[in-house]
PDB file of N, CA and C in Angstrom:
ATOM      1  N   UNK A   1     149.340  60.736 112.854  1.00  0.00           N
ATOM      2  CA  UNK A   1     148.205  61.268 113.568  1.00  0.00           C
ATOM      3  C   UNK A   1     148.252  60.759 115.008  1.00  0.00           C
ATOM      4  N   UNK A   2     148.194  61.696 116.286  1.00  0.00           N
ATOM      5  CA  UNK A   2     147.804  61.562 117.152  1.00  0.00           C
ATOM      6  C   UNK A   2     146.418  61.942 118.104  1.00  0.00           C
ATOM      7  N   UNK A   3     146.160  61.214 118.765  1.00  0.00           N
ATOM      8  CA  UNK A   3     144.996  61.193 119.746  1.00  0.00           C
ATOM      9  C   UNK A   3     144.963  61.002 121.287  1.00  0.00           C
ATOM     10  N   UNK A   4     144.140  61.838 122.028  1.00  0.00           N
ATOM     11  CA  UNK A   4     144.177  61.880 123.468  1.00  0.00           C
ATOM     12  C   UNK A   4     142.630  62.415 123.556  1.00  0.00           C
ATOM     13  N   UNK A   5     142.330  61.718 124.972  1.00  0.00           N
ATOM     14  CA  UNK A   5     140.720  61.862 125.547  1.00  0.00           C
ATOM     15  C   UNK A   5     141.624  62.816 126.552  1.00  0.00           C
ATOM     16  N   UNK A   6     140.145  63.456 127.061  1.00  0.00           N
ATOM     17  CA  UNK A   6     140.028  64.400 128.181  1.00  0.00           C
ATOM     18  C   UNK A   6     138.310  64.335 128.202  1.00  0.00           C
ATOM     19  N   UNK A   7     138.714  64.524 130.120  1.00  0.00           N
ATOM     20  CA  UNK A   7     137.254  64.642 130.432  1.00  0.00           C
ATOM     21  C   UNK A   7     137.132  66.165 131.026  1.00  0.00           C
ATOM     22  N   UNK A   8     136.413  66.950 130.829  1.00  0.00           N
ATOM     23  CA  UNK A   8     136.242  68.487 131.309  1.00  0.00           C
ATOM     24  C   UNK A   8     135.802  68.534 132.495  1.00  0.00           C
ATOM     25  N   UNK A   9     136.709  69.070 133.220  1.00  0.00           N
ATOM     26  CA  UNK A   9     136.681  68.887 134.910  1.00  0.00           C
ATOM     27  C   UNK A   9     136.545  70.934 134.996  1.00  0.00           C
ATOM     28  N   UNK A  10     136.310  71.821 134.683  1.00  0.00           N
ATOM     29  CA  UNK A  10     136.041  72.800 134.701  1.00  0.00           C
ATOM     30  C   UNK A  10     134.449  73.087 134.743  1.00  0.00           C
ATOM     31  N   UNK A  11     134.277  73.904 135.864  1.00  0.00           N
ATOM     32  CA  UNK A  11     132.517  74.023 136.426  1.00  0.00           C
ATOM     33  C   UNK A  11     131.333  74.414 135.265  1.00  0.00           C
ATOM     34  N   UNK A  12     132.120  75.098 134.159  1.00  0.00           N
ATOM     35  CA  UNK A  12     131.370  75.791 133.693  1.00  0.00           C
ATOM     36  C   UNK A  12     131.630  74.887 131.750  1.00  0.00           C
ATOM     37  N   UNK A  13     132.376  74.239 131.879  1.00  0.00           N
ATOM     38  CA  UNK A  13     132.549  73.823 130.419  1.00  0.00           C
ATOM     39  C   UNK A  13     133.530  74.764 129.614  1.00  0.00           C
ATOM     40  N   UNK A  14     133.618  74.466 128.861  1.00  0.00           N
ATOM     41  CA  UNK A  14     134.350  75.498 127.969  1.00  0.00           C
ATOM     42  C   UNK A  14     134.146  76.142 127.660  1.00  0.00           C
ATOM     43  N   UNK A  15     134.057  77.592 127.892  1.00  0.00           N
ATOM     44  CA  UNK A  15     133.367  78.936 128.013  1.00  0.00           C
ATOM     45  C   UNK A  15     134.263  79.885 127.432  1.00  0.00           C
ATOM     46  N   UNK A  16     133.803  81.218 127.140  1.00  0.00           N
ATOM     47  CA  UNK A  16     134.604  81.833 126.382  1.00  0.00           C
ATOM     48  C   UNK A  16     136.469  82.013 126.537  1.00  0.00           C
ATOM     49  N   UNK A  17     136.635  82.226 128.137  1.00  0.00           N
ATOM     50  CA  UNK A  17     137.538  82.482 128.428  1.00  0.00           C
ATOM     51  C   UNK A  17     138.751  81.328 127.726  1.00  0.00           C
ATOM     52  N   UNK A  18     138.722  79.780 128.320  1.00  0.00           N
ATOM     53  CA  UNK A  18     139.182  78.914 128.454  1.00  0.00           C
ATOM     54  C   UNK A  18     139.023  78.310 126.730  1.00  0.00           C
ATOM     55  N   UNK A  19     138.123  78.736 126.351  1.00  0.00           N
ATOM     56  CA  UNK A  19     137.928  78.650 124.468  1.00  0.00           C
ATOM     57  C   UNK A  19     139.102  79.463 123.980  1.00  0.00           C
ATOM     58  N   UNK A  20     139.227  80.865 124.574  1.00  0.00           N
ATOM     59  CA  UNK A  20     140.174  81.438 123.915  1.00  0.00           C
ATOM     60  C   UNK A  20     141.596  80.942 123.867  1.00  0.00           C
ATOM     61  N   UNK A  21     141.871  80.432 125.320  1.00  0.00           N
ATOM     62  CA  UNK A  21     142.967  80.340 125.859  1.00  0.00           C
ATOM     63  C   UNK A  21     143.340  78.727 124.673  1.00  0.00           C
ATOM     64  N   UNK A  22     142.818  78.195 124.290  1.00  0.00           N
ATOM     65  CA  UNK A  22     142.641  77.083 123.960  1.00  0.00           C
ATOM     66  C   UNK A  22     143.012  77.507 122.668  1.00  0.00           C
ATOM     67  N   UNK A  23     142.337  78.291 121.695  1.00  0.00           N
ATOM     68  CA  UNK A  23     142.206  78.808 119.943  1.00  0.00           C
ATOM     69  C   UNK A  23     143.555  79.068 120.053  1.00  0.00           C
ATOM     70  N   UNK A  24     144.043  79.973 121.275  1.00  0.00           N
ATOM     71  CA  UNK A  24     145.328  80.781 121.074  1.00  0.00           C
ATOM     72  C   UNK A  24     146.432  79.446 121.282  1.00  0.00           C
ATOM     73  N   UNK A  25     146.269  78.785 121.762  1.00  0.00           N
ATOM     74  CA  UNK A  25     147.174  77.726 122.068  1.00  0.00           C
ATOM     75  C   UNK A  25     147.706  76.727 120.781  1.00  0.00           C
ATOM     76  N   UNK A  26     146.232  76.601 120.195  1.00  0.00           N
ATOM     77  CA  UNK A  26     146.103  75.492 118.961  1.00  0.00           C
ATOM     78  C   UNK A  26     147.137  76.152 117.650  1.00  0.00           C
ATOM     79  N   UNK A  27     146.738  77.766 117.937  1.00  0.00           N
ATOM     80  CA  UNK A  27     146.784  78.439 116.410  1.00  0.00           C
ATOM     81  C   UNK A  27     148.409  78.274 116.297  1.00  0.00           C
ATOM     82  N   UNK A  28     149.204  78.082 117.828  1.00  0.00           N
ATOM     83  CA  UNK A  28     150.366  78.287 117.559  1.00  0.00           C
ATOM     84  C   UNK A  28     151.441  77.304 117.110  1.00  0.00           C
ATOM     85  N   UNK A  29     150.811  76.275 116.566  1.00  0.00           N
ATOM     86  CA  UNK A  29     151.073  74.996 115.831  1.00  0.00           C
ATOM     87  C   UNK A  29     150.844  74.752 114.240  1.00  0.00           C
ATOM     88  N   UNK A  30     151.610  73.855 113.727  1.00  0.00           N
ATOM     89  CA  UNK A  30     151.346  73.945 112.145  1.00  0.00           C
ATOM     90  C   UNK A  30     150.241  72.965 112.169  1.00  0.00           C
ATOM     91  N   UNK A  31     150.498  71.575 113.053  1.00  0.00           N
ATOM     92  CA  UNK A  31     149.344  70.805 112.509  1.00  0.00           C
ATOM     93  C   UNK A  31     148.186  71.426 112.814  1.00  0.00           C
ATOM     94  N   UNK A  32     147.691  70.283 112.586  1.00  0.00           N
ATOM     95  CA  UNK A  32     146.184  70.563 112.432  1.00  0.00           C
ATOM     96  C   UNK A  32     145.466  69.939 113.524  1.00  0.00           C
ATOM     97  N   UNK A  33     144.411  71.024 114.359  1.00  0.00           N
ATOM     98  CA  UNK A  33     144.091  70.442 115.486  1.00  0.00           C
ATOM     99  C   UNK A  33     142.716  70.035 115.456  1.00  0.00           C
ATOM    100  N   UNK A  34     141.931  69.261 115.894  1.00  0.00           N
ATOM    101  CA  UNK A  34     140.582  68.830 116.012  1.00  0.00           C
ATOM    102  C   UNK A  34     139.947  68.533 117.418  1.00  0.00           C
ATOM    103  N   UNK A  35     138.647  68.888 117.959  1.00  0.00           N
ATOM    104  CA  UNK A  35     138.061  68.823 119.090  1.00  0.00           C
ATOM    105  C   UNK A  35     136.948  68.425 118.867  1.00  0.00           C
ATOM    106  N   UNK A  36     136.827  66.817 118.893  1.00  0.00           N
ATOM    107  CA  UNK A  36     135.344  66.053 118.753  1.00  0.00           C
ATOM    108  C   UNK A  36     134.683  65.737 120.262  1.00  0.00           C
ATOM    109  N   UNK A  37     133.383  66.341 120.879  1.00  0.00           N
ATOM    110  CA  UNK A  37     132.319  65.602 121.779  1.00  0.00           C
ATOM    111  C   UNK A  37     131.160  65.354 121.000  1.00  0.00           C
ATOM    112  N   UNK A  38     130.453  64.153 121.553  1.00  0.00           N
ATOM    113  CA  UNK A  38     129.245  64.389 121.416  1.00  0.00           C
ATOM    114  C   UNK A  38     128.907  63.602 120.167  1.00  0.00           C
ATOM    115  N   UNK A  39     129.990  63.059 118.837  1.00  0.00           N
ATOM    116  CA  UNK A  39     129.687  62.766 117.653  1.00  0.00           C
ATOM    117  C   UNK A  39     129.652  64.404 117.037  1.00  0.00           C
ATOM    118  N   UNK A  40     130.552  65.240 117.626  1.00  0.00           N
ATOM    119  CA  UNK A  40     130.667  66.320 116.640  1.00  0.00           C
ATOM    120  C   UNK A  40     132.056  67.147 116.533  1.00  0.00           C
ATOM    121  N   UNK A  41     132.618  66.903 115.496  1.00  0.00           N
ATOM    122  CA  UNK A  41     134.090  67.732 115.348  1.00  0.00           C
ATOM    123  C   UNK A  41     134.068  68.918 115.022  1.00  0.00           C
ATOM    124  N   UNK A  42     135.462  69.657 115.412  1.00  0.00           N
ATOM    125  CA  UNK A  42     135.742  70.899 114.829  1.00  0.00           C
ATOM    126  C   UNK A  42     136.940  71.500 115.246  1.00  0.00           C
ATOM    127  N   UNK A  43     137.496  72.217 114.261  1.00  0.00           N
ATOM    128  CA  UNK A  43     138.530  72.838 114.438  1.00  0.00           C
ATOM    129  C   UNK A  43     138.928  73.694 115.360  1.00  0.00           C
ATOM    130  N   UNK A  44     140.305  73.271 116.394  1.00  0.00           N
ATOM    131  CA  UNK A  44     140.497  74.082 117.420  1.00  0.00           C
ATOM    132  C   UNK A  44     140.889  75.520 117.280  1.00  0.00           C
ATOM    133  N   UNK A  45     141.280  75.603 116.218  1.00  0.00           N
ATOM    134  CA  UNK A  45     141.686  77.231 116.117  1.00  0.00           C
ATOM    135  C   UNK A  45     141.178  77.882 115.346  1.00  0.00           C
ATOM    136  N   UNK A  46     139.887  77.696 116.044  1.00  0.00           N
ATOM    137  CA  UNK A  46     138.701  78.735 115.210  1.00  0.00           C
ATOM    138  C   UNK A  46     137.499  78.501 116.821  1.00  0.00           C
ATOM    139  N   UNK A  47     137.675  80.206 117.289  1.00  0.00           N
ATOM    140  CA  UNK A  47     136.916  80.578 118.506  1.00  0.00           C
ATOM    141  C   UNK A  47     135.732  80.027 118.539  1.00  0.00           C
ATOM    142  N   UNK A  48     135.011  80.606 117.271  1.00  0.00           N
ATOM    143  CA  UNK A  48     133.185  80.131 117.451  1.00  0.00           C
ATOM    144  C   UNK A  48     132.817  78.786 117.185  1.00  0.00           C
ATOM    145  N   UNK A  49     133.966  77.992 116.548  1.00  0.00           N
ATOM    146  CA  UNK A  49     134.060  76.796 116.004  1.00  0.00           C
ATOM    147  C   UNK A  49     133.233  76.240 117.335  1.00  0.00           C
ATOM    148  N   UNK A  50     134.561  76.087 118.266  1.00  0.00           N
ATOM    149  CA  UNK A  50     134.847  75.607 119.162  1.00  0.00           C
ATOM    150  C   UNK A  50     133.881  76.236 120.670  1.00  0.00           C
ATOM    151  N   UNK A  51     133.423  77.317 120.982  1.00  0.00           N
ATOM    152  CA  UNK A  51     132.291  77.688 121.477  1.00  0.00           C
ATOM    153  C   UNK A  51     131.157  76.809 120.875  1.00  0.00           C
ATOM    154  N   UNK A  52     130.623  76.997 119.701  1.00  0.00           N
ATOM    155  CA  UNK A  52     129.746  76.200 119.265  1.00  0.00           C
ATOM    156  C   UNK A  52     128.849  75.015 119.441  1.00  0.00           C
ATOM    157  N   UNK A  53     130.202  73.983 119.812  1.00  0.00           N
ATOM    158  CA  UNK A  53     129.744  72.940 120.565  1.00  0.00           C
ATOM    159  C   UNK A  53     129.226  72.488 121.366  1.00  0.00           C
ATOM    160  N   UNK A  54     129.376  73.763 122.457  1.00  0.00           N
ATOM    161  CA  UNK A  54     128.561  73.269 124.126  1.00  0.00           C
ATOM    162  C   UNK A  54     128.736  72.460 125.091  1.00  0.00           C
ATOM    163  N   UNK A  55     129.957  72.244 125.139  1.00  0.00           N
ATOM    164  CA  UNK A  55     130.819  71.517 125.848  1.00  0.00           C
ATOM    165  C   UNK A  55     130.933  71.669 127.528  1.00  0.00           C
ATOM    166  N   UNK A  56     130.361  70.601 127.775  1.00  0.00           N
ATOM    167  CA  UNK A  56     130.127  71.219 129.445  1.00  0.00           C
ATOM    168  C   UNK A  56     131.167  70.558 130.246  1.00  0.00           C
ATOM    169  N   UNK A  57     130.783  70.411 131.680  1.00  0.00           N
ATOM    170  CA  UNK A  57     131.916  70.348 132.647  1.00  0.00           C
ATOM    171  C   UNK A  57     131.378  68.451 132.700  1.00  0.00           C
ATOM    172  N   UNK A  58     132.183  67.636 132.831  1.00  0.00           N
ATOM    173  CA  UNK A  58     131.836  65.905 132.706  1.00  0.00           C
ATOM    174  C   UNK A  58     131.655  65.629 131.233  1.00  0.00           C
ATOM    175  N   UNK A  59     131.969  66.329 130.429  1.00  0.00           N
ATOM    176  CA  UNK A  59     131.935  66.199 128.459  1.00  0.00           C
ATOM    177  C   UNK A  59     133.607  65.441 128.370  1.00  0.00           C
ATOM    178  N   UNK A  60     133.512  64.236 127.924  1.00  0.00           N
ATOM    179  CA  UNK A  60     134.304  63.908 127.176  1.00  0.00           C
ATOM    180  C   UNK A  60     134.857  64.854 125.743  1.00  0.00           C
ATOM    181  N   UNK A  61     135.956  64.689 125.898  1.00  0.00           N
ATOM    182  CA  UNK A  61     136.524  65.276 124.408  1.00  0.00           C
ATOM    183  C   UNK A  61     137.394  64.606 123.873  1.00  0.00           C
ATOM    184  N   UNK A  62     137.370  64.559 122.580  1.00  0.00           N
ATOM    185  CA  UNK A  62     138.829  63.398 121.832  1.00  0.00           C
ATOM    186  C   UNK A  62     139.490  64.808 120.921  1.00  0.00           C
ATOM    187  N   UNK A  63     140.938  64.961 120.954  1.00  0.00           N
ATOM    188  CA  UNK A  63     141.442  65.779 120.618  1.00  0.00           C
ATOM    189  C   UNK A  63     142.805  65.064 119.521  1.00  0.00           C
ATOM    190  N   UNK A  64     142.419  65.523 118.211  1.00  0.00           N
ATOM    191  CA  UNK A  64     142.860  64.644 117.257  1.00  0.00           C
ATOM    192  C   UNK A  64     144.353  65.514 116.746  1.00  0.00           C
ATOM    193  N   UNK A  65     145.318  65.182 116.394  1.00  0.00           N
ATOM    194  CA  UNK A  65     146.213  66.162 115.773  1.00  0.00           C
ATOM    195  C   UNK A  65     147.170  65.828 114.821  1.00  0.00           C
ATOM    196  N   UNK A  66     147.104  66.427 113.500  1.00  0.00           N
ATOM    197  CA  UNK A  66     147.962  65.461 112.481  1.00  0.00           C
ATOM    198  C   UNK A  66     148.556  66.617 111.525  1.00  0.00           C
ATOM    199  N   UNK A  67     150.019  66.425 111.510  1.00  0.00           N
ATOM    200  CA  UNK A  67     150.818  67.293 111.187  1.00  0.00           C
ATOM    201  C   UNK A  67     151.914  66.977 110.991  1.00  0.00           C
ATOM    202  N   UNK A  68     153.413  68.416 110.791  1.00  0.00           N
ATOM    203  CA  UNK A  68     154.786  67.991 110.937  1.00  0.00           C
ATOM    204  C   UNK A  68     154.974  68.088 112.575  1.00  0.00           C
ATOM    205  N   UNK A  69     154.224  69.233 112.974  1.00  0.00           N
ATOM    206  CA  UNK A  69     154.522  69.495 114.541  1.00  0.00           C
ATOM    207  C   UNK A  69     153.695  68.321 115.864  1.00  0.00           C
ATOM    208  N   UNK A  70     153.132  67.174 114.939  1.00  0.00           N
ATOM    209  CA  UNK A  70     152.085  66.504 115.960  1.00  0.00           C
ATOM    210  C   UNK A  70     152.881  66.186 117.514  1.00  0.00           C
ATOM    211  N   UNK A  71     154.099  65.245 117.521  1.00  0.00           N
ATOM    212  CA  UNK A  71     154.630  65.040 118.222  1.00  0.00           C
ATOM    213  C   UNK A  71     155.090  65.873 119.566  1.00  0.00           C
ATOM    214  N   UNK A  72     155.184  67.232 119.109  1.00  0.00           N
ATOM    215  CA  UNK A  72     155.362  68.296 119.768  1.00  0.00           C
ATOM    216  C   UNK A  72     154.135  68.411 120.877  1.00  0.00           C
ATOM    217  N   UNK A  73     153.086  68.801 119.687  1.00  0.00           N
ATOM    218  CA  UNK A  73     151.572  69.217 120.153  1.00  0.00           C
ATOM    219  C   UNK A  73     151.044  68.146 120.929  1.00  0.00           C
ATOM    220  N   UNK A  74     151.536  66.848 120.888  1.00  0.00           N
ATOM    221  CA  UNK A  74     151.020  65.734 121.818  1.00  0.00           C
ATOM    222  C   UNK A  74     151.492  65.639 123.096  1.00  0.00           C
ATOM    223  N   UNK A  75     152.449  66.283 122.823  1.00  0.00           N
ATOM    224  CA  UNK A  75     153.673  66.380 124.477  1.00  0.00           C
ATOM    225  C   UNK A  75     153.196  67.396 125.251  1.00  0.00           C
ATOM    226  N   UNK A  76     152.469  68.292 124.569  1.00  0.00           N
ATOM    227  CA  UNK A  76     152.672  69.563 124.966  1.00  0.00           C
ATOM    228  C   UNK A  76     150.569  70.481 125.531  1.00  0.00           C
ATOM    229  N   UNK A  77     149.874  69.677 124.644  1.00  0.00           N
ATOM    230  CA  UNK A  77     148.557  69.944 124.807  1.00  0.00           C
ATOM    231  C   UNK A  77     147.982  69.054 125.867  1.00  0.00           C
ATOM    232  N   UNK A  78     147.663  68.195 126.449  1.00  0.00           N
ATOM    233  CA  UNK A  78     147.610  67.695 127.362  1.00  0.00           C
ATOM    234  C   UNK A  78     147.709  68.064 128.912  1.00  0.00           C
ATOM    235  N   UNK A  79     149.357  68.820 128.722  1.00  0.00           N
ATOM    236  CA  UNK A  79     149.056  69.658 129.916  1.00  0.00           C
ATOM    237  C   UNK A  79     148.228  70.594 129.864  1.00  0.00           C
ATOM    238  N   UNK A  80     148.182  71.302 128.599  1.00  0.00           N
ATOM    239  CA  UNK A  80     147.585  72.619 128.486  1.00  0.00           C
ATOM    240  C   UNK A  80     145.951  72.360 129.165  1.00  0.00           C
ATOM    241  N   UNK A  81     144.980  70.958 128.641  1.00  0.00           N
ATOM    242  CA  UNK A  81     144.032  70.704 129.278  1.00  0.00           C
ATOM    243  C   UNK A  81     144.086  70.368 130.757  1.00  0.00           C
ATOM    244  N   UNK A  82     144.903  70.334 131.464  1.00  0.00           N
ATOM    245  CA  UNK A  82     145.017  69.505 132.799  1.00  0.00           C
ATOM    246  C   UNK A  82     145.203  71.070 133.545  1.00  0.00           C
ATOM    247  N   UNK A  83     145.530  72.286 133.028  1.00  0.00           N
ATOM    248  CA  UNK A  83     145.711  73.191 133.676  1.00  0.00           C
ATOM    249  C   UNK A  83     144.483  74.334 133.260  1.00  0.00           C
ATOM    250  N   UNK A  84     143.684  74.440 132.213  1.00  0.00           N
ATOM    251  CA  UNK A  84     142.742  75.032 131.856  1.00  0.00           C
ATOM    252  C   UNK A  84     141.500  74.290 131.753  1.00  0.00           C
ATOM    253  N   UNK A  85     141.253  73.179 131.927  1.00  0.00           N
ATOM    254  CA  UNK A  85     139.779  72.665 131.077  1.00  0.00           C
ATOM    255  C   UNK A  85     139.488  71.782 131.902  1.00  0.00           C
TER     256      UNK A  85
END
């Protein structure tokens, strides 16, 4: 199992667009992805999941991932937040 913080530097939080871009990103992995703020988790590759939350712009997020592909997804998601979120 791996783990990485991010702080949401995007004006608006995670909003539909950047949710999607995000579901579509997660889904394309075997492990298993997780997106906890707030004292509340949920699965990244699931749209409304992840809308749900309310995740604004200065929201910490802990992004959990445990799988065969984790190693990959740890190398590789990180940027994905540094360029969308």
């Amino acid at each position: 199992m791996k783990k990485f913080n991010y702080i949401i530097k995007d004006q608006i939080g995670i909003h539909a667009r950047p949710a999607s871009l995000l579901v579509k990103k997660a889904q394309k992995y075997e492990s298993k992805v997780t997106i906890e703020s707030k004292g509340e988790s949920s699965d990244a590759k699931k749209l409304m999941a992840v809308l749900s939350m309310g995740i604004k712009c200065g929201d910490e997020v802990i992004i959990t991932i445990e799988g065969n592909d984790e190693n990959q997804v740890y190398t590789e998601l990180p940027n994905f937040f540094s360029e969308h979120l």
